[in-house]
Protein backbone atom coordinates (compact mmCIF):
# COMPACT_ATOMS: atom_id res chain seq x y z
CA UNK A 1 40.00 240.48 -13.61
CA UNK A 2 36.51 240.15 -12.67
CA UNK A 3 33.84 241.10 -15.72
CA UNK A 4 32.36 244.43 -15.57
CA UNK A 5 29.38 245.64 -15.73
CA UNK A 6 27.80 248.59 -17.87
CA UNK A 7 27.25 250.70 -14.58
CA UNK A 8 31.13 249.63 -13.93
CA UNK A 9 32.52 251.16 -17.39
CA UNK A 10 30.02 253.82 -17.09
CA UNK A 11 31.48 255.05 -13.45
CA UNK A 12 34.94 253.99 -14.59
CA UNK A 13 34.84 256.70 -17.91
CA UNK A 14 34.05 259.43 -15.43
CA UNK A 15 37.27 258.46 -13.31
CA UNK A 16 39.14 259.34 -16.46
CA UNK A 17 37.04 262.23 -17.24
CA UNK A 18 38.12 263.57 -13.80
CA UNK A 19 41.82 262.31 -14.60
CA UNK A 20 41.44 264.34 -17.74
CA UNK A 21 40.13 267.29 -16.02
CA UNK A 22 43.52 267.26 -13.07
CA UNK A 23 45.66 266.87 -15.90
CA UNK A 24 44.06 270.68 -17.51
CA UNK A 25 44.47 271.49 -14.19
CA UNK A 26 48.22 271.06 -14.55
CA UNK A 27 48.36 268.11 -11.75
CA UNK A 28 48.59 264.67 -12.69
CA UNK A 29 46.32 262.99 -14.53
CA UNK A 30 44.21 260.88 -12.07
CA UNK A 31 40.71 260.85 -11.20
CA UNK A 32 38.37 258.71 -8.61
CA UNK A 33 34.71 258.54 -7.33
CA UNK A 34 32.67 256.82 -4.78
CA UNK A 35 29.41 254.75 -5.27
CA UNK A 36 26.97 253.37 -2.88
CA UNK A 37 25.66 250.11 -3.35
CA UNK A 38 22.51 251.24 -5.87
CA UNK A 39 25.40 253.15 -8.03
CA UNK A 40 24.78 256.37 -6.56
CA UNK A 41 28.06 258.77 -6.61
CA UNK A 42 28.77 260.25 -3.14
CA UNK A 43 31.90 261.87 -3.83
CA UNK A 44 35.16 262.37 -6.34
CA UNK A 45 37.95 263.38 -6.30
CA UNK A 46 40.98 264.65 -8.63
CA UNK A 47 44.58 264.23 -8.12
CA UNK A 48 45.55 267.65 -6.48
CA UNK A 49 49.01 266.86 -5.74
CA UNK A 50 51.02 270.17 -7.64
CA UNK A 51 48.01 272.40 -7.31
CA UNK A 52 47.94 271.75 -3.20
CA UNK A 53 51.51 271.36 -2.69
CA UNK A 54 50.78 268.12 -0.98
CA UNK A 55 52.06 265.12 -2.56
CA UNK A 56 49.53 262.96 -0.73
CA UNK A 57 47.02 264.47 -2.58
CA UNK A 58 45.87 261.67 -4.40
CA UNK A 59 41.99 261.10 -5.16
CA UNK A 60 41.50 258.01 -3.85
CA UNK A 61 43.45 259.22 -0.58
CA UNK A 62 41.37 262.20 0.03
CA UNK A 63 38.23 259.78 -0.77
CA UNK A 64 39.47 256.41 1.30
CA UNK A 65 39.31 259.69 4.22
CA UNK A 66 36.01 260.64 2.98
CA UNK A 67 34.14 257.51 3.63
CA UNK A 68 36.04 257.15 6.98
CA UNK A 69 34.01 260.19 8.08
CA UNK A 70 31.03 259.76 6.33
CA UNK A 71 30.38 255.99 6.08
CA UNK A 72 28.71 253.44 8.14
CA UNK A 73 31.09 250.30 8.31
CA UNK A 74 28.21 248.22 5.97
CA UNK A 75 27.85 250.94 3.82
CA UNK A 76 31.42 251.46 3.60
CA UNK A 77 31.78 247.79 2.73
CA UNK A 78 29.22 247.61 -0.42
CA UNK A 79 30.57 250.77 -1.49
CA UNK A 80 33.34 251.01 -4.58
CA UNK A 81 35.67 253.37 -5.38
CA UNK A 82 36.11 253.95 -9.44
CA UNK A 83 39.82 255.15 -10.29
CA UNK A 84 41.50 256.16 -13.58
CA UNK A 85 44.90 254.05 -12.27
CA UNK A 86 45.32 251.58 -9.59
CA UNK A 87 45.75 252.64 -6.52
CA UNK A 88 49.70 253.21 -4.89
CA UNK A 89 50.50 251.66 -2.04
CA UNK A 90 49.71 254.63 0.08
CA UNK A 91 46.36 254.87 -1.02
CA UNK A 92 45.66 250.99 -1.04
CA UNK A 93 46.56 251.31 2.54
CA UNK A 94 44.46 253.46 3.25
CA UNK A 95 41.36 252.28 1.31
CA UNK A 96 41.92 248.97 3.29
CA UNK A 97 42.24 250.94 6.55
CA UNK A 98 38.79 253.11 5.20
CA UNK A 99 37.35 249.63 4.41
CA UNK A 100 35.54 250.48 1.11
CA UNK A 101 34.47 246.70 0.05
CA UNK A 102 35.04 247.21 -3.68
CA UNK A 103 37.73 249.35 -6.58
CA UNK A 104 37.64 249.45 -9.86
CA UNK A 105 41.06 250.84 -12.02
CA UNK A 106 41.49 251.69 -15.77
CA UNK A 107 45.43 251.22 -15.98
CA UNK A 108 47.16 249.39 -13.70
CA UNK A 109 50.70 250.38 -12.29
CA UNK A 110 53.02 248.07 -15.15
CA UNK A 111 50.74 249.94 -17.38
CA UNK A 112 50.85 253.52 -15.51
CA UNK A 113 54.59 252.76 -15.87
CA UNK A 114 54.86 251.86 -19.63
CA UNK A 115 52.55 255.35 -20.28
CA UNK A 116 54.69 257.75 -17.76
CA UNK A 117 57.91 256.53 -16.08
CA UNK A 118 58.66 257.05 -12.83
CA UNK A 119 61.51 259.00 -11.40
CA UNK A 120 63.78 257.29 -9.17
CA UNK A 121 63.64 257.85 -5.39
CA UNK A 122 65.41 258.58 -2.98
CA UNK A 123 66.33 254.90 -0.74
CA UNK A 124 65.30 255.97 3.30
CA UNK A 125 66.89 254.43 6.34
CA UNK A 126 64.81 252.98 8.86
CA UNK A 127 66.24 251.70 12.08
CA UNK A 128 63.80 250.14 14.32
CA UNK A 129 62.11 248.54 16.36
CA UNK A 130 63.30 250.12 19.87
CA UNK A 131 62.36 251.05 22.86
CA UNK A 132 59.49 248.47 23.15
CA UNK A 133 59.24 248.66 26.91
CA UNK A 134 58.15 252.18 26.64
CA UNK A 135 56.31 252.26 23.01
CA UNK A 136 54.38 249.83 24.00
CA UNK A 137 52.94 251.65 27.18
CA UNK A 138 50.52 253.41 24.97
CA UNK A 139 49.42 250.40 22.63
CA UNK A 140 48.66 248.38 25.53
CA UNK A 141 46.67 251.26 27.35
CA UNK A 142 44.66 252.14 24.86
């Protein structure tokens, strides 16, 4: 763990302060933002998961998107995301794919876990690769 700074824990109590505010909201209790380089916010976000009916809903989804569409590549990669809990895999993926150069988390999942277990889930089946002659008629075209 790297050492933070004041403007760190400062952005880092207002992801929980959003996390705080989803949880009133009767969705779970997680909360993000996004700074620019000079600690500017541009945008946060609160878990909106039950509230949306869309269990993708997560804040630092919906802001990973956000600075897809609104940021430069170089400002995109001096920018950090602030989150109440580290990031799932789903929205790690996607913050990699958005290419935000920084995050900062309060609890991390062993933690997340310890606090509020998860349910099981349900195993899927995936049967694949196929059809690579033709699926990859698209890939190569583009």
């Amino acid at each position: 763990m790297s050492v933070l700074t004041l403007t760190d824990e400062r952005h880092l109590r207002r992801a929980i302060a959003l996390a705080a505010t989803a949880r009133d909201a009767g969705d779970g209790p997680f909360g993000s933002l996004l700074v620019d380089a000079d600690g500017r916010v541009l945008a946060e976000e609160v878990n909106t998961e039950r509230t949306d009916g869309d269990i993708t809903a997560h804040p630092e989804l919906k802001l990973a998107r956000w600075a897809a569409r609104h940021l430069s590549p170089d400002a995109a990669a001096v920018a950090t995301m602030y989150t109440s809990c580290q990031p799932c895999g789903m929205c790690a993926t996607a913050i990699e794919r958005s290419a935000l150069g920084r995050v900062v988390y309060a609890l991390s999942a062993d933690q997340l876990a310890q606090l509020r277990p998860v349910p099981p889930t349900t195993p899927v089946a995936y049967a694949g690769p196929a059809l690579l002659a033709e699926a990859r008629v698209p890939v190569e075209a583009g």
